[in-house]
PDB file of N, CA and C in Angstrom:
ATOM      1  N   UNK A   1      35.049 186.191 115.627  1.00  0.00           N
ATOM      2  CA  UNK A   1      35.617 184.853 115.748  1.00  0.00           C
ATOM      3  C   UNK A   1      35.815 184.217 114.373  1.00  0.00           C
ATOM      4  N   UNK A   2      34.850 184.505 113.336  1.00  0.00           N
ATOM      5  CA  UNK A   2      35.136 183.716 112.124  1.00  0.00           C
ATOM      6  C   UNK A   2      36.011 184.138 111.662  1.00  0.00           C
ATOM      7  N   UNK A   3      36.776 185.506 111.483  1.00  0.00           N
ATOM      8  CA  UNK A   3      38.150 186.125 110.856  1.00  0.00           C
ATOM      9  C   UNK A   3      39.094 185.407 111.324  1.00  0.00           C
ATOM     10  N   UNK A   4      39.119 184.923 112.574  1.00  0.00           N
ATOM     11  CA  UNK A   4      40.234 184.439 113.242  1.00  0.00           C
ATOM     12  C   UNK A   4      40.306 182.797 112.644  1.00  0.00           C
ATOM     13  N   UNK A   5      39.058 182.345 112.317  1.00  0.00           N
ATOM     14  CA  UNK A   5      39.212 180.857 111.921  1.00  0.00           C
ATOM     15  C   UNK A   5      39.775 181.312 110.582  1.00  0.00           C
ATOM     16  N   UNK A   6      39.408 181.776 109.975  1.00  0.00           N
ATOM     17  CA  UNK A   6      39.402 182.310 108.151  1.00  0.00           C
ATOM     18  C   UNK A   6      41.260 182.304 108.797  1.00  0.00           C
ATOM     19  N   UNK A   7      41.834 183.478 109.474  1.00  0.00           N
ATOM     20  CA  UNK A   7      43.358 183.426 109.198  1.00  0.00           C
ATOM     21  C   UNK A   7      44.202 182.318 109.919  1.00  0.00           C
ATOM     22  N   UNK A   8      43.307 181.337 110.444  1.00  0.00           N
ATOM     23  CA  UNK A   8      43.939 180.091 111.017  1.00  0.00           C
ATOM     24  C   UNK A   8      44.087 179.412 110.230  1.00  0.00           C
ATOM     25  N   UNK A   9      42.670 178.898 109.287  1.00  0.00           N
ATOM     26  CA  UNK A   9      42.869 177.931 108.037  1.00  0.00           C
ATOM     27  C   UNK A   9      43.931 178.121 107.207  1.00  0.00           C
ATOM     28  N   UNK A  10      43.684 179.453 106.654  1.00  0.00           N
ATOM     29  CA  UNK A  10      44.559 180.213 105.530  1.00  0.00           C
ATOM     30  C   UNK A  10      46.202 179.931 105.807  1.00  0.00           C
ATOM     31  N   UNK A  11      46.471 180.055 107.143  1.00  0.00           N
ATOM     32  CA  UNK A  11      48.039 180.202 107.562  1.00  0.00           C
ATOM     33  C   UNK A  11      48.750 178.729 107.513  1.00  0.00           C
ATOM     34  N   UNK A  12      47.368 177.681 108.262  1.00  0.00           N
ATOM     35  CA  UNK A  12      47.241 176.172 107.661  1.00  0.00           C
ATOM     36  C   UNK A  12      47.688 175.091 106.297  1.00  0.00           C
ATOM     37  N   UNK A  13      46.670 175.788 105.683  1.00  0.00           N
ATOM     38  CA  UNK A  13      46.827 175.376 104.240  1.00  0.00           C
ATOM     39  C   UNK A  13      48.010 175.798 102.967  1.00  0.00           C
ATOM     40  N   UNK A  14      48.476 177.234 104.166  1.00  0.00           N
ATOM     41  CA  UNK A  14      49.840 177.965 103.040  1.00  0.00           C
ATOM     42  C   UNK A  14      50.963 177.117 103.580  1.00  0.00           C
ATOM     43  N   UNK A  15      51.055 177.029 104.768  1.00  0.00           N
ATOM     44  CA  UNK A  15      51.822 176.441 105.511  1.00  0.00           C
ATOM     45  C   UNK A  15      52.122 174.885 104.984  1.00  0.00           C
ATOM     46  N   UNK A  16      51.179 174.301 105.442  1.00  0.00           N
ATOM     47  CA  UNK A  16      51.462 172.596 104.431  1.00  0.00           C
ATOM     48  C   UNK A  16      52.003 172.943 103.095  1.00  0.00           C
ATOM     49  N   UNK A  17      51.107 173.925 102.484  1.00  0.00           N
ATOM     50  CA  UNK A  17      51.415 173.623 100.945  1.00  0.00           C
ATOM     51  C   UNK A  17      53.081 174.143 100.520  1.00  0.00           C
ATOM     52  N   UNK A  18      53.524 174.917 101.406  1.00  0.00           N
ATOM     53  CA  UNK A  18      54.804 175.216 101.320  1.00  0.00           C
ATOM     54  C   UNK A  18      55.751 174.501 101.802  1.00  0.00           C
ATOM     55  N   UNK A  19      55.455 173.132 102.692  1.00  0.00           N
ATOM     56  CA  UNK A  19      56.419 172.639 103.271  1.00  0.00           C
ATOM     57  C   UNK A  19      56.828 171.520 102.063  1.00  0.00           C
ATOM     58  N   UNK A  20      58.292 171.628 101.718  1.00  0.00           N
ATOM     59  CA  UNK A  20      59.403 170.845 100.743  1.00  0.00           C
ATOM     60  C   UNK A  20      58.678 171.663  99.222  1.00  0.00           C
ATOM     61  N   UNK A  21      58.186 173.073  99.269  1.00  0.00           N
ATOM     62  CA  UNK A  21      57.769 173.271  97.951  1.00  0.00           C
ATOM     63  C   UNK A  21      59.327 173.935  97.313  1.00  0.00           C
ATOM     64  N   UNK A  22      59.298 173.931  95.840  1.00  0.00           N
ATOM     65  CA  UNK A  22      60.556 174.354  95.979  1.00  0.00           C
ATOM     66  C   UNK A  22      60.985 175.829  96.123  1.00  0.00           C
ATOM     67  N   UNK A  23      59.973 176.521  96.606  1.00  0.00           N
ATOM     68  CA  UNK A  23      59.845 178.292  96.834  1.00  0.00           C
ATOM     69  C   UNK A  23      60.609 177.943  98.228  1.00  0.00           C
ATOM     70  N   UNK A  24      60.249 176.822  99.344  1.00  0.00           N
ATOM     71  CA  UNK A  24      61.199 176.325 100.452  1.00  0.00           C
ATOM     72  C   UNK A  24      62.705 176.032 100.086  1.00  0.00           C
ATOM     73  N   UNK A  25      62.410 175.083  99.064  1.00  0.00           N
ATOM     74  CA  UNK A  25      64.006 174.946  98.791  1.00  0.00           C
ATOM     75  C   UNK A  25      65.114 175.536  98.611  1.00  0.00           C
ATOM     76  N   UNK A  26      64.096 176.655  97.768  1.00  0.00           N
ATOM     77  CA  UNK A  26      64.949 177.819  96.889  1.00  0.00           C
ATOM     78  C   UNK A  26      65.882 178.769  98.375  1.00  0.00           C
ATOM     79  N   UNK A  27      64.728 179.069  99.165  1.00  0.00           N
ATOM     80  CA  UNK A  27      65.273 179.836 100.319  1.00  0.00           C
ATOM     81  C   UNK A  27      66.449 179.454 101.320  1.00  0.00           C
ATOM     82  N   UNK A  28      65.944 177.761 101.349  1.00  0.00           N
ATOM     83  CA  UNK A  28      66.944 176.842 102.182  1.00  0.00           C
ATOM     84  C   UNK A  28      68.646 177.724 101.209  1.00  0.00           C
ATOM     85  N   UNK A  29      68.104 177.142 100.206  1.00  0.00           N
ATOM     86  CA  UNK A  29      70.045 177.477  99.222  1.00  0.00           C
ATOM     87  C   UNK A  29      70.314 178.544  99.505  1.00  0.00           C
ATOM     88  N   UNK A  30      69.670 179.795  99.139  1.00  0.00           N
ATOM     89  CA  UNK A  30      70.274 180.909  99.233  1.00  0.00           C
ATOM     90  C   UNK A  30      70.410 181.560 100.899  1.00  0.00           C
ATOM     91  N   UNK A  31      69.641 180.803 101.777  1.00  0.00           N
ATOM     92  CA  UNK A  31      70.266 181.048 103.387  1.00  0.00           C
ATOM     93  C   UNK A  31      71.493 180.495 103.232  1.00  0.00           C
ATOM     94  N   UNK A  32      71.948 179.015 102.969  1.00  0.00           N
ATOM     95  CA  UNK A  32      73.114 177.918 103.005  1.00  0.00           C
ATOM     96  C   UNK A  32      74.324 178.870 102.563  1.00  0.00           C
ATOM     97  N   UNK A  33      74.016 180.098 101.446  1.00  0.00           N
ATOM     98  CA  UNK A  33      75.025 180.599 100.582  1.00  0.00           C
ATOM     99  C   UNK A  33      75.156 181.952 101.165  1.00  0.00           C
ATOM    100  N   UNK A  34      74.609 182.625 101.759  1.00  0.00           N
ATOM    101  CA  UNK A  34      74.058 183.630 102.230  1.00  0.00           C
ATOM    102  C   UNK A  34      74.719 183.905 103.757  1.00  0.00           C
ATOM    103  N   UNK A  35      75.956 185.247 104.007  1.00  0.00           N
ATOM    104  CA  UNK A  35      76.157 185.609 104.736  1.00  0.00           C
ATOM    105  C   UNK A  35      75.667 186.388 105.355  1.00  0.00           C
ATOM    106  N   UNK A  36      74.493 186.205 105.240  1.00  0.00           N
ATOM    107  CA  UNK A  36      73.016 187.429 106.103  1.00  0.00           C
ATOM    108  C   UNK A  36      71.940 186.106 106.186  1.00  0.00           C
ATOM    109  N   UNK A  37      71.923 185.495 106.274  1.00  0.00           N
ATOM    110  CA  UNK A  37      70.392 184.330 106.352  1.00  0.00           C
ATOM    111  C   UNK A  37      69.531 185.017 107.095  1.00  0.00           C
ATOM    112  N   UNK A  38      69.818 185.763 108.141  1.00  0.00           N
ATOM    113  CA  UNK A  38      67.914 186.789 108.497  1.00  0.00           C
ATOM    114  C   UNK A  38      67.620 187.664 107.256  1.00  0.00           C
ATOM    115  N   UNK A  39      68.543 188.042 106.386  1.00  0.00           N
ATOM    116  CA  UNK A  39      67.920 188.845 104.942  1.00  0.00           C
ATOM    117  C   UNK A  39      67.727 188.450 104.312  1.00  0.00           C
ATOM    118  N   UNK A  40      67.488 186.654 103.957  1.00  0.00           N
ATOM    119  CA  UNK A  40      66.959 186.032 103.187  1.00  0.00           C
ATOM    120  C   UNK A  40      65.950 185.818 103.771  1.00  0.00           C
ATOM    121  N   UNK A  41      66.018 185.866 105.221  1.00  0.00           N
ATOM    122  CA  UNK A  41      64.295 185.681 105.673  1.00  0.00           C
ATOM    123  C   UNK A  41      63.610 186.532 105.385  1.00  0.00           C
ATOM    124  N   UNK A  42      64.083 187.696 105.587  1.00  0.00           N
ATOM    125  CA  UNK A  42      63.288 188.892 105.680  1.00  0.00           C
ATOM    126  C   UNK A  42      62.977 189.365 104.013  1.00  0.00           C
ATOM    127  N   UNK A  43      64.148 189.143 103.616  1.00  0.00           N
ATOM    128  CA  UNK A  43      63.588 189.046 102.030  1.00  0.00           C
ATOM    129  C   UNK A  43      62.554 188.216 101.311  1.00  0.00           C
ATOM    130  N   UNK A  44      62.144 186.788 101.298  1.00  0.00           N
ATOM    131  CA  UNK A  44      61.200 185.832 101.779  1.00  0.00           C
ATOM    132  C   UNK A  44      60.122 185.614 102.002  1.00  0.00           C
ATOM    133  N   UNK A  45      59.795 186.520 103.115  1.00  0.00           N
ATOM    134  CA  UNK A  45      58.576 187.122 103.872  1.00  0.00           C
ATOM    135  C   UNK A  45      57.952 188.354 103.528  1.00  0.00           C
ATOM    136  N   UNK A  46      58.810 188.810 102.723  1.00  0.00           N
ATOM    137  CA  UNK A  46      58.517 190.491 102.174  1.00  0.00           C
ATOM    138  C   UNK A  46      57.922 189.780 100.177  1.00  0.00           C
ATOM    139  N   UNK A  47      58.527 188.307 100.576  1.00  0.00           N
ATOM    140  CA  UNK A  47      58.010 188.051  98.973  1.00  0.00           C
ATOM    141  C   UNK A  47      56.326 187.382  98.842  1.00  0.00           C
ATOM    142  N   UNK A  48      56.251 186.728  99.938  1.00  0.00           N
ATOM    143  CA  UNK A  48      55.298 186.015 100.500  1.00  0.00           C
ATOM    144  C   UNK A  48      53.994 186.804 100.750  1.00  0.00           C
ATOM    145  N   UNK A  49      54.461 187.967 101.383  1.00  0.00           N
ATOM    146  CA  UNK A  49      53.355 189.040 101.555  1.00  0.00           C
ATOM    147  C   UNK A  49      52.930 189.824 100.692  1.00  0.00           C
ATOM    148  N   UNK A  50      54.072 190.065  99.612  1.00  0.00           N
ATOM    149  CA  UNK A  50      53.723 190.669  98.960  1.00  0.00           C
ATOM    150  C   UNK A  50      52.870 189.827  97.500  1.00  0.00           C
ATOM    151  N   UNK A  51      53.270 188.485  97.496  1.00  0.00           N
ATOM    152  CA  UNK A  51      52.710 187.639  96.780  1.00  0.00           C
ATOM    153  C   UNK A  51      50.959 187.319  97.186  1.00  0.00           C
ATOM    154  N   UNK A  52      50.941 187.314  98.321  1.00  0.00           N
ATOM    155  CA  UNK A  52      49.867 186.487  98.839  1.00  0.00           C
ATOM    156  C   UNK A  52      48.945 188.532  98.628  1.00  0.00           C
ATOM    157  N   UNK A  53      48.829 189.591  98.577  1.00  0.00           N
ATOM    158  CA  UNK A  53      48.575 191.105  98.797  1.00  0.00           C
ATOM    159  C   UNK A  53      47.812 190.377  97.209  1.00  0.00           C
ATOM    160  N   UNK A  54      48.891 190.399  96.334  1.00  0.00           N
ATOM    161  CA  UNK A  54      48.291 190.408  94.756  1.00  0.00           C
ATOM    162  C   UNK A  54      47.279 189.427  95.126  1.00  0.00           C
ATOM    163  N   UNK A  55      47.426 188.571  95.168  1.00  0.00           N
ATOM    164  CA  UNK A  55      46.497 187.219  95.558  1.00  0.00           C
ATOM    165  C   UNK A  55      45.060 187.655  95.946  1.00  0.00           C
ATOM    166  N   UNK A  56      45.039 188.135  97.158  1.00  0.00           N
ATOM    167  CA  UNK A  56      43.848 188.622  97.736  1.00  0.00           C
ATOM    168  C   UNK A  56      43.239 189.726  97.332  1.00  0.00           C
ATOM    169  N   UNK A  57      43.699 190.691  96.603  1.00  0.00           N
ATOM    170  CA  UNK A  57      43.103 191.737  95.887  1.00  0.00           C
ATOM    171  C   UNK A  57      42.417 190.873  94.733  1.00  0.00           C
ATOM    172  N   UNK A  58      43.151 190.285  94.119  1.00  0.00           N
ATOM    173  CA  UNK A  58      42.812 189.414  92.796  1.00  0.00           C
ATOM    174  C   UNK A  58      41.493 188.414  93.119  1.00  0.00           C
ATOM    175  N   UNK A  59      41.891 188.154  93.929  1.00  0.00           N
ATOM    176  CA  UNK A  59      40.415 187.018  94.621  1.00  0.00           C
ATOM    177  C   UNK A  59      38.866 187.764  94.622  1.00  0.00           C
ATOM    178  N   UNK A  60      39.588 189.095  95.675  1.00  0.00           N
ATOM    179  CA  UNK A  60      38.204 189.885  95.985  1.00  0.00           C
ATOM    180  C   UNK A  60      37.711 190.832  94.578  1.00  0.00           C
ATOM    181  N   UNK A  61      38.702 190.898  93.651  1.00  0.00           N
ATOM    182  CA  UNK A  61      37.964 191.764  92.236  1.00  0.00           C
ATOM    183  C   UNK A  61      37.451 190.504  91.893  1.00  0.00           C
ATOM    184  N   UNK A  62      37.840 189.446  91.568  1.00  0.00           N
ATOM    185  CA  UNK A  62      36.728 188.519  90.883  1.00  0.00           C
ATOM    186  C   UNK A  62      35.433 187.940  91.425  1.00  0.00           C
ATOM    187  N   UNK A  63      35.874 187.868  92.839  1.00  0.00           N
ATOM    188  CA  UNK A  63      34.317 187.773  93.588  1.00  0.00           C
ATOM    189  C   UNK A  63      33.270 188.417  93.640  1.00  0.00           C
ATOM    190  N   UNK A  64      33.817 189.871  93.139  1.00  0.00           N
ATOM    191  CA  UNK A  64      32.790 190.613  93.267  1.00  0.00           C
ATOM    192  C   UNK A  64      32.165 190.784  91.548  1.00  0.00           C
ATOM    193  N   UNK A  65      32.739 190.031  90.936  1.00  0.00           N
ATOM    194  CA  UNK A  65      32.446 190.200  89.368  1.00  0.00           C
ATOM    195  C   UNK A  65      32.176 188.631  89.109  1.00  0.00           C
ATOM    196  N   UNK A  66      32.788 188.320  89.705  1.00  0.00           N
ATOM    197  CA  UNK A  66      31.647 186.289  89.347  1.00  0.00           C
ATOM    198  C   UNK A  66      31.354 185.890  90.147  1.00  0.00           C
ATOM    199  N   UNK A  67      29.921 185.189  89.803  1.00  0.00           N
ATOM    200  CA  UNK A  67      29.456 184.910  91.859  1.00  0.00           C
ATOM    201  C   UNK A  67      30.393 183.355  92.008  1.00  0.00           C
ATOM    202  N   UNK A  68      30.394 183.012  93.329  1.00  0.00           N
ATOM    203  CA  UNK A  68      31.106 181.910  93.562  1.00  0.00           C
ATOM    204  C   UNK A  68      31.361 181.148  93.323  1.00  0.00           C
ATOM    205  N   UNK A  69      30.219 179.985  92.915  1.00  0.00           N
ATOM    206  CA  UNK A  69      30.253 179.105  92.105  1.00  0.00           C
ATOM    207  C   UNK A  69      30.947 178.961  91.000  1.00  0.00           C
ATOM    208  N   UNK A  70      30.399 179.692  90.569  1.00  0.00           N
ATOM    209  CA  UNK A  70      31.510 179.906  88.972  1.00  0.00           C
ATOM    210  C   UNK A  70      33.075 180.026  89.097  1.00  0.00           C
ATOM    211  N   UNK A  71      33.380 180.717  90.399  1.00  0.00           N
ATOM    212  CA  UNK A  71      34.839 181.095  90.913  1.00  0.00           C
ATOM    213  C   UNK A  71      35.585 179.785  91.217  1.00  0.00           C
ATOM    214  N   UNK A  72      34.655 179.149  91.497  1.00  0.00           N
ATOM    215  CA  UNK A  72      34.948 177.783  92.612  1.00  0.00           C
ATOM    216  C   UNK A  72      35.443 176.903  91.184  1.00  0.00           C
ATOM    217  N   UNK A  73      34.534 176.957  90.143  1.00  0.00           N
ATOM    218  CA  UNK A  73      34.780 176.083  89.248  1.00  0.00           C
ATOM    219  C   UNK A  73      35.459 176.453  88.193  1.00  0.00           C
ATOM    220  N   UNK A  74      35.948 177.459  87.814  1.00  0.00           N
ATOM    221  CA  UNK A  74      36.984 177.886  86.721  1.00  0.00           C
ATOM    222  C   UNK A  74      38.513 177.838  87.484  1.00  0.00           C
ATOM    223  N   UNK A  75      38.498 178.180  89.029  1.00  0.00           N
ATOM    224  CA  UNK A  75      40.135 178.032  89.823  1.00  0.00           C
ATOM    225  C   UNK A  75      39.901 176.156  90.101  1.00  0.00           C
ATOM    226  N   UNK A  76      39.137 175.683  90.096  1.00  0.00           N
ATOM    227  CA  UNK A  76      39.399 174.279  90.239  1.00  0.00           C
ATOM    228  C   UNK A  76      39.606 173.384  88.749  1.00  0.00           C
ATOM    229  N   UNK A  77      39.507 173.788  87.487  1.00  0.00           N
ATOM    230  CA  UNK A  77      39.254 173.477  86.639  1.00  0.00           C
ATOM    231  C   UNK A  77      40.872 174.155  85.964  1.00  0.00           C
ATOM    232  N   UNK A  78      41.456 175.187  86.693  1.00  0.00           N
ATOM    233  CA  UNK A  78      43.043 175.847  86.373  1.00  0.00           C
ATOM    234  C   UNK A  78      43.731 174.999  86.649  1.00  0.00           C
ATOM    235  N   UNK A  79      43.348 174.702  88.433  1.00  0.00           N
ATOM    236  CA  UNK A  79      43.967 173.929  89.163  1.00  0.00           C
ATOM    237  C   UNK A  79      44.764 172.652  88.239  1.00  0.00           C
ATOM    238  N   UNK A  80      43.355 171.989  88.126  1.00  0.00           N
ATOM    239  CA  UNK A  80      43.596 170.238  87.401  1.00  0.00           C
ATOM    240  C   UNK A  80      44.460 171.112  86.423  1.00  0.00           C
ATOM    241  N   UNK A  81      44.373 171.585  84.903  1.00  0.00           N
ATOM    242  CA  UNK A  81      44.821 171.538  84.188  1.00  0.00           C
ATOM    243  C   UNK A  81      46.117 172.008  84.268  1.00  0.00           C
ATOM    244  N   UNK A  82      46.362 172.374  85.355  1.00  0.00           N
ATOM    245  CA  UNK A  82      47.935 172.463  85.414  1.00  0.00           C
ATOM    246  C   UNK A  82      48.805 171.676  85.915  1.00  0.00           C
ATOM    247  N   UNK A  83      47.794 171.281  87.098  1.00  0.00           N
ATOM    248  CA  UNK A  83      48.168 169.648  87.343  1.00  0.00           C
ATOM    249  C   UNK A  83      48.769 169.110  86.382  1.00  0.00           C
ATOM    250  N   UNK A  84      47.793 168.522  85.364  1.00  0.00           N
ATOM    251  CA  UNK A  84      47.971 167.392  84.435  1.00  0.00           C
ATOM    252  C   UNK A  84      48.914 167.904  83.087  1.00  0.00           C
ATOM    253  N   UNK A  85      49.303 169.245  83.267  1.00  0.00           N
ATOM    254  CA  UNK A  85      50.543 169.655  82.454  1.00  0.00           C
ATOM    255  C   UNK A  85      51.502 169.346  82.946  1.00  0.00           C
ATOM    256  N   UNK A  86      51.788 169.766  84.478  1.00  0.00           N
ATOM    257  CA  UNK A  86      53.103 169.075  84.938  1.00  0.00           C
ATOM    258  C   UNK A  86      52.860 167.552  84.747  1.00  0.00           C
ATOM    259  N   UNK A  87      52.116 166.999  85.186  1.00  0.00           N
ATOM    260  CA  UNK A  87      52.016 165.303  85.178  1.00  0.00           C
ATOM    261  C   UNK A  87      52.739 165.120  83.745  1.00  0.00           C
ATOM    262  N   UNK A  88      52.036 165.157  82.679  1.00  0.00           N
ATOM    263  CA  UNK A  88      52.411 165.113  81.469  1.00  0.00           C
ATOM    264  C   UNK A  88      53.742 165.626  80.965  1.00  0.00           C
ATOM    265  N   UNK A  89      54.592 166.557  81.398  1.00  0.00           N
ATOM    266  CA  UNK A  89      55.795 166.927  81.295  1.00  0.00           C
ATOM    267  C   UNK A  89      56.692 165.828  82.187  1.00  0.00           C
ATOM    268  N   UNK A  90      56.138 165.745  83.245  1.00  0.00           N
ATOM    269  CA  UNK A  90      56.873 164.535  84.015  1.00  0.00           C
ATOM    270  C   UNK A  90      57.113 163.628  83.265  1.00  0.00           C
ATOM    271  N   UNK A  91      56.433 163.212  82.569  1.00  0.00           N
ATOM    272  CA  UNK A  91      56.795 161.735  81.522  1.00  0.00           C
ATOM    273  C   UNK A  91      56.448 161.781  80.312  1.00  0.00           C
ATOM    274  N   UNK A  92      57.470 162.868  79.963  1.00  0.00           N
ATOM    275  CA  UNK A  92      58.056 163.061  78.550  1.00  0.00           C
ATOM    276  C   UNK A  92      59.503 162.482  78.642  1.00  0.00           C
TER     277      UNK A  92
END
């Protein structure tokens, strides 16, 4: 049962975070332009999976080489600072 919550959250949180991102946008245009729009889906989804594959390999080598905590606080500490690069580029 907890795998199933783990790929509920996960599908959750990708899901919001992708809605109006411009990896959405990008796809919206090239369906709009696109005389195949299921091969931009399917192209898309083949990017997504294959994006999110690196992702999770990458997660589980560092977990197993830094314990959590530390994981928790160097990807939250990326996080902000990239944040506050875009912020800061914003109002240049």
């Amino acid at each position: 049962m907890e795998s199933w919550k783990s790929a509920l959250i996960t599908f959750s949180v990708i899901f919001l975070a992708e809605l109006g991102d411009k990896t959405q946008l990008m796809v919206m245009a090239l369906a709009a332009r696109s005389r195949a729009p299921h091969m931009v889906f399917f192209g898309a989804v083949a990017a997504l999976v294959a994006s999110s594959f690196f992702a999770v390999l990458a997660g589980d080598g560092l977990l197993r080489n830094i314990p959590p905590r530390y994981l928790r606080l160097i990807t939250g500490g990326v996080f902000m600072a990239v944040g506050a690069a875009l912020v800061s580029k914003a109002f240049r």
